[in-house]
Protein backbone atom coordinates (compact mmCIF):
# COMPACT_ATOMS: atom_id res chain seq x y z
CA UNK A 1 0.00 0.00 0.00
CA UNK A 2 1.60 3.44 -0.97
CA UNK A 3 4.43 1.48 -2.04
CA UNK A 4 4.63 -0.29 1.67
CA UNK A 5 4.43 -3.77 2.11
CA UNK A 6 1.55 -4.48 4.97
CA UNK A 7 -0.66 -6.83 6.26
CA UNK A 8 -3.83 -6.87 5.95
CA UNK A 9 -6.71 -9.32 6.72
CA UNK A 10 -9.45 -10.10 4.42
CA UNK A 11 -12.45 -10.64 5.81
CA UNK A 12 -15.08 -12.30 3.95
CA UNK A 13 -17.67 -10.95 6.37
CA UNK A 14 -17.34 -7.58 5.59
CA UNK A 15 -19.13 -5.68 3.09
CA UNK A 16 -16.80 -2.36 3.27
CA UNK A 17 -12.78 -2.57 3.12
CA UNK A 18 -11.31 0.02 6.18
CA UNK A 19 -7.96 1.31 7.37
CA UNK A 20 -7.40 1.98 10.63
CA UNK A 21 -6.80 5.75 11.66
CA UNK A 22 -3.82 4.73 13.43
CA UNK A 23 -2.53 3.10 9.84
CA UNK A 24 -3.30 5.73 7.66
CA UNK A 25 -1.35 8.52 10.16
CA UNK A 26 1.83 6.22 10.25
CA UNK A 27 1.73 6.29 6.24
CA UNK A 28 0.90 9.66 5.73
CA UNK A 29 -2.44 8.42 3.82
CA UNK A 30 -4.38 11.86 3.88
CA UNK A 31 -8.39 11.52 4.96
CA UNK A 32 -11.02 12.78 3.76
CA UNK A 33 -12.67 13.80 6.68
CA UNK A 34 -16.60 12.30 7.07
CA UNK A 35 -19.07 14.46 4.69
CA UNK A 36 -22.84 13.12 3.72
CA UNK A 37 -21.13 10.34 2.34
CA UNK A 38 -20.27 8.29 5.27
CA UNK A 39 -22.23 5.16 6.61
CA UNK A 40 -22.88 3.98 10.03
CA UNK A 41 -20.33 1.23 10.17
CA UNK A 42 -21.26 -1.88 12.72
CA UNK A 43 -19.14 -5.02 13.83
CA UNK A 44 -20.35 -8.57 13.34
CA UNK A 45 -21.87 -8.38 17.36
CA UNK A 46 -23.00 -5.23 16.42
CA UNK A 47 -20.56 -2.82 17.89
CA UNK A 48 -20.29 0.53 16.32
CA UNK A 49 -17.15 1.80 14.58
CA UNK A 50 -16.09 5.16 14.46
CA UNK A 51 -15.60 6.42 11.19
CA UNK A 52 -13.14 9.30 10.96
CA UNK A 53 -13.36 9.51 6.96
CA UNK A 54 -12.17 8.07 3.70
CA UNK A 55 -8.65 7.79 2.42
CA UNK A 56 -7.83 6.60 -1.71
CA UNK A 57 -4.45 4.98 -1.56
CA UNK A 58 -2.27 2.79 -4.10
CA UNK A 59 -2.68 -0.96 -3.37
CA UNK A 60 -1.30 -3.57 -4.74
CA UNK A 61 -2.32 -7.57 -4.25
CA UNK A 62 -0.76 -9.54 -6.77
CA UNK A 63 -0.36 -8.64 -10.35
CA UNK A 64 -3.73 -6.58 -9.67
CA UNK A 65 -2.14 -2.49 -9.11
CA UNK A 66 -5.12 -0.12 -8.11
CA UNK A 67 -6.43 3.10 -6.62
CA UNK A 68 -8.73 2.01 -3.89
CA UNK A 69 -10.93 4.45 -1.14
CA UNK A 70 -11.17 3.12 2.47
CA UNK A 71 -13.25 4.17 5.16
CA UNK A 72 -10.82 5.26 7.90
CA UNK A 73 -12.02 3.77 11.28
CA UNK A 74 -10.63 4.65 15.04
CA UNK A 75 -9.40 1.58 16.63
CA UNK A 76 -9.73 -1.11 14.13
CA UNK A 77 -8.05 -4.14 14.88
CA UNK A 78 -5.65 -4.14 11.87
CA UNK A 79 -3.93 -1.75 9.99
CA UNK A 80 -5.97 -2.64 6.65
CA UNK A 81 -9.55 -4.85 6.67
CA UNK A 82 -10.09 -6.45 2.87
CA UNK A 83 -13.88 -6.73 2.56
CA UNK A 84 -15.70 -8.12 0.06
CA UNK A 85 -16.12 -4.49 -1.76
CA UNK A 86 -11.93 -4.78 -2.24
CA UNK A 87 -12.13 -8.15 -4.22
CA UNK A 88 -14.93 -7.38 -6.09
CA UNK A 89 -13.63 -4.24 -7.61
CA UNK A 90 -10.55 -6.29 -7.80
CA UNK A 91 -11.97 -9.18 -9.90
CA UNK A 92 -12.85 -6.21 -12.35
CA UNK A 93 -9.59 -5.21 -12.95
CA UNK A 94 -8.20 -8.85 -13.75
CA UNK A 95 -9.99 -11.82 -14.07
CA UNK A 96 -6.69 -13.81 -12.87
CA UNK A 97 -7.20 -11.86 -10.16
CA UNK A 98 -10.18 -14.91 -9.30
CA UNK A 99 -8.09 -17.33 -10.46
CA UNK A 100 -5.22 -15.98 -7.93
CA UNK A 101 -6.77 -16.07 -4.74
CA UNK A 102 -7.50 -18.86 -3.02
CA UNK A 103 -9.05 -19.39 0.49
CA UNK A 104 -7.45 -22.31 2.18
């Protein structure tokens, strides 16, 4: 990301892909601070996240090279959640992008 290798988890789970706040200050990722556009965002036992904004960032995953937007969330677990928004925007750009990824 930004020409960083990180980790990141995917989670199959989530409809929306997020970076934490924490992540995208360390990087220098600037956010878009929350406008109209934001979404309540929930966790799967229904805790709320706080969402600070959006931040578009390079990302790589693969051979697949991209521009991406984030919602940028206080506190998240990880530096970068894949949801299932990520892969299918993904998939889009390469279709051996599919082929690639494989869930063990």
């Amino acid at each position: 990301m930004n020409n960083r290798n990180t980790l990141g988890i995917i989670d199959t789970g989530a409809s929306i892909s997020c970076l934490s706040a924490k992540f995208a200050k360390r990087c220098k990722i600037p956010v878009l601070k929350n406008s109209l556009q934001s979404q309540n965002l929930y966790t799967a036992d229904s805790r709320k996240l706080i969402a600070i904004g959006f931040a578009r960032t390079h990302v790589g995953l693969g051979d697949v090279k991209m521009t991406y937007t984030f919602h940028v969330v206080v506190k998240l677990n990880h530096p970068i959640l894949f949801g299932i928004d990520f892969f299918v925007a993904c998939s889009r750009l390469s279709h051996r992008f599919t082929k690639q990824l494989r869930f063990a």
